[in-house]
C-alpha atoms as a PDB file:
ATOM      1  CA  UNK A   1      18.338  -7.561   5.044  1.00  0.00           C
ATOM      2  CA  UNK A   2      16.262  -9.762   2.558  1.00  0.00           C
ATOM      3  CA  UNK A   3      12.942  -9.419   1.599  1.00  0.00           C
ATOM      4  CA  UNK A   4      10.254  -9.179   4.513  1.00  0.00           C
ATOM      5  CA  UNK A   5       8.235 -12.392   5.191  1.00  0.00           C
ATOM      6  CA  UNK A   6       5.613 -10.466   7.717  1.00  0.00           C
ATOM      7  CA  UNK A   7       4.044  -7.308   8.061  1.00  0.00           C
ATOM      8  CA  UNK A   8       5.522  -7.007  11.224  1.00  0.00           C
ATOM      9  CA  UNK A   9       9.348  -6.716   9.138  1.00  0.00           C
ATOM     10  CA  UNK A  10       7.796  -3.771   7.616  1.00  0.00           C
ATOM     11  CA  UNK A  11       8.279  -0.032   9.495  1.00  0.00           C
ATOM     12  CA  UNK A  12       5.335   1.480  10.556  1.00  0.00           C
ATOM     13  CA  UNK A  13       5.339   3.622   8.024  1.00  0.00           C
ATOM     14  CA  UNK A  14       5.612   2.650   4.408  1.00  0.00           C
ATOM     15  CA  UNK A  15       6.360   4.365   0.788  1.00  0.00           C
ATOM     16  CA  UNK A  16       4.745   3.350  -2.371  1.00  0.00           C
ATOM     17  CA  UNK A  17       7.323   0.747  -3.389  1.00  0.00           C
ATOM     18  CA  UNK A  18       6.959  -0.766   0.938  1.00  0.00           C
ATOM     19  CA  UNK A  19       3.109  -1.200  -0.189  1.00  0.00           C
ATOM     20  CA  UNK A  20       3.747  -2.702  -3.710  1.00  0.00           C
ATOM     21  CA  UNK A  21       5.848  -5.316  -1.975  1.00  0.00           C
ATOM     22  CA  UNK A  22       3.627  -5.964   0.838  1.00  0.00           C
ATOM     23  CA  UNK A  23       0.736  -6.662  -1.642  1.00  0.00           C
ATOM     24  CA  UNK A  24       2.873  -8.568  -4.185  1.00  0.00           C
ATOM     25  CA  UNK A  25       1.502  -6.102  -6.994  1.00  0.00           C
ATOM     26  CA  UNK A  26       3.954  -5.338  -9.804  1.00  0.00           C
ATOM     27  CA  UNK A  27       4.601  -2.184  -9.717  1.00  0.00           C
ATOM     28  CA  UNK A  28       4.393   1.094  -7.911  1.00  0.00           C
ATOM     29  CA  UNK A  29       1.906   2.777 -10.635  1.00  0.00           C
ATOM     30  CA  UNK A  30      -0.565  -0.104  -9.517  1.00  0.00           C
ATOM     31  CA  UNK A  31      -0.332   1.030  -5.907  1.00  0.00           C
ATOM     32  CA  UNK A  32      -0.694   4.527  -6.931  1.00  0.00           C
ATOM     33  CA  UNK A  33      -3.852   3.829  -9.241  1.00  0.00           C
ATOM     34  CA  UNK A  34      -5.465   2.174  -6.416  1.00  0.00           C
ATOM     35  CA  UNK A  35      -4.709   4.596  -3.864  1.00  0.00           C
ATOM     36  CA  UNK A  36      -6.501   7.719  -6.133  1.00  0.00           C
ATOM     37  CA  UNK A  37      -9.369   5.312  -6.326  1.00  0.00           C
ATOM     38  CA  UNK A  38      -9.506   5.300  -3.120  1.00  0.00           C
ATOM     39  CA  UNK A  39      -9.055   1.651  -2.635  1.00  0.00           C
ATOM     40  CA  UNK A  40      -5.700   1.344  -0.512  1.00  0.00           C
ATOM     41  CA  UNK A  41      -5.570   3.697   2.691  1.00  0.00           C
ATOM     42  CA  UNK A  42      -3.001   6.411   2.244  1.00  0.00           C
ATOM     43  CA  UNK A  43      -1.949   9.738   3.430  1.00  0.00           C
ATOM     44  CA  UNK A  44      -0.002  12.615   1.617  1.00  0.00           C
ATOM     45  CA  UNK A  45       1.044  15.911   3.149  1.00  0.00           C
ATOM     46  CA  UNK A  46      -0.666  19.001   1.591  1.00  0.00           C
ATOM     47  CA  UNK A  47       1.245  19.834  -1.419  1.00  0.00           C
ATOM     48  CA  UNK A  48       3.163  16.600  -1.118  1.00  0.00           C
ATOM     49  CA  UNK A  49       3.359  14.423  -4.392  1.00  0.00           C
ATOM     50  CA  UNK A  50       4.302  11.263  -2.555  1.00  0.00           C
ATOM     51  CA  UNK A  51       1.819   8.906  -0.630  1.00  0.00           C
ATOM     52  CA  UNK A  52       2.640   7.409   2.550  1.00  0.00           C
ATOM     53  CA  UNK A  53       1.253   4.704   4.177  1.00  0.00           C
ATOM     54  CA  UNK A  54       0.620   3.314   7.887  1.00  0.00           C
ATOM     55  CA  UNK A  55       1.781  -0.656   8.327  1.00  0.00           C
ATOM     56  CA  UNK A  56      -1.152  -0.777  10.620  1.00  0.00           C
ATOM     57  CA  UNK A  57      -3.640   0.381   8.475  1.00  0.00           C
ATOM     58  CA  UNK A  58      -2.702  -1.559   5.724  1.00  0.00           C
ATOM     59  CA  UNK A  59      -2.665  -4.784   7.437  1.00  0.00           C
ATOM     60  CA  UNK A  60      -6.609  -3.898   9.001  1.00  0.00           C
ATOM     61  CA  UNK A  61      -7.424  -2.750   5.237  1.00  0.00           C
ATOM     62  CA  UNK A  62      -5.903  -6.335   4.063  1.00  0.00           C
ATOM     63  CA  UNK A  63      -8.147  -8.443   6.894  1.00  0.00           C
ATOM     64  CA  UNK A  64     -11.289  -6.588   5.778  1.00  0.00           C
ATOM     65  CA  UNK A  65     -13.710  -7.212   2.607  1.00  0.00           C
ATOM     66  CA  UNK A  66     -12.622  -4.479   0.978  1.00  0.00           C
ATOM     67  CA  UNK A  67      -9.335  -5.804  -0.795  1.00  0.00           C
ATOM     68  CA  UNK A  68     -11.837  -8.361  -2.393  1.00  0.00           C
ATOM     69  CA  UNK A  69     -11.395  -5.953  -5.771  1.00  0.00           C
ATOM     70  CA  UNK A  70      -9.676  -6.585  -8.991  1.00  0.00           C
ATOM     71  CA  UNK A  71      -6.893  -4.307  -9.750  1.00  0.00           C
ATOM     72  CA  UNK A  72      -7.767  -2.603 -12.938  1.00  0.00           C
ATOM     73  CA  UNK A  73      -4.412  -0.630 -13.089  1.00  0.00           C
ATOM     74  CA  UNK A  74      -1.710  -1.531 -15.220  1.00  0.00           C
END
């Protein structure tokens, strides 16, 4: 399978590098800086080190004014 054209080729659950793809950023750090800043919607598991992330969520977070930020993260 190629690279998804929709977010509804996406599971409903994504990893970091799902999310970095989905946004077109350029790298998995810049998904992680965002997410501790609390500007991408994520979830980890108590004690977990990885983030995951809900298709759903991300697509609602996407259609809202909040994604009108700058990525600072490089």
């Amino acid at each position: 399978m190629g690279t998804p054209r929709s977010f509804g080729d996406y599971p409903p659950v994504l990893n970091t590098h799902q999310v970095a793809e989905m946004l077109g950023l350029p790298s998995i750090k810049t998904v992680q800086v965002l997410v501790r800043k609390g500007r991408v919607p994520a979830h980890r598991l108590p004690g977990a080190r990885r983030y995951w992330f809900v298709r759903d969520e991300i697509v609602e977070w996407l259609r809202s004014d909040e994604t009108r930020v700058t990525p600072d993260a490089g």
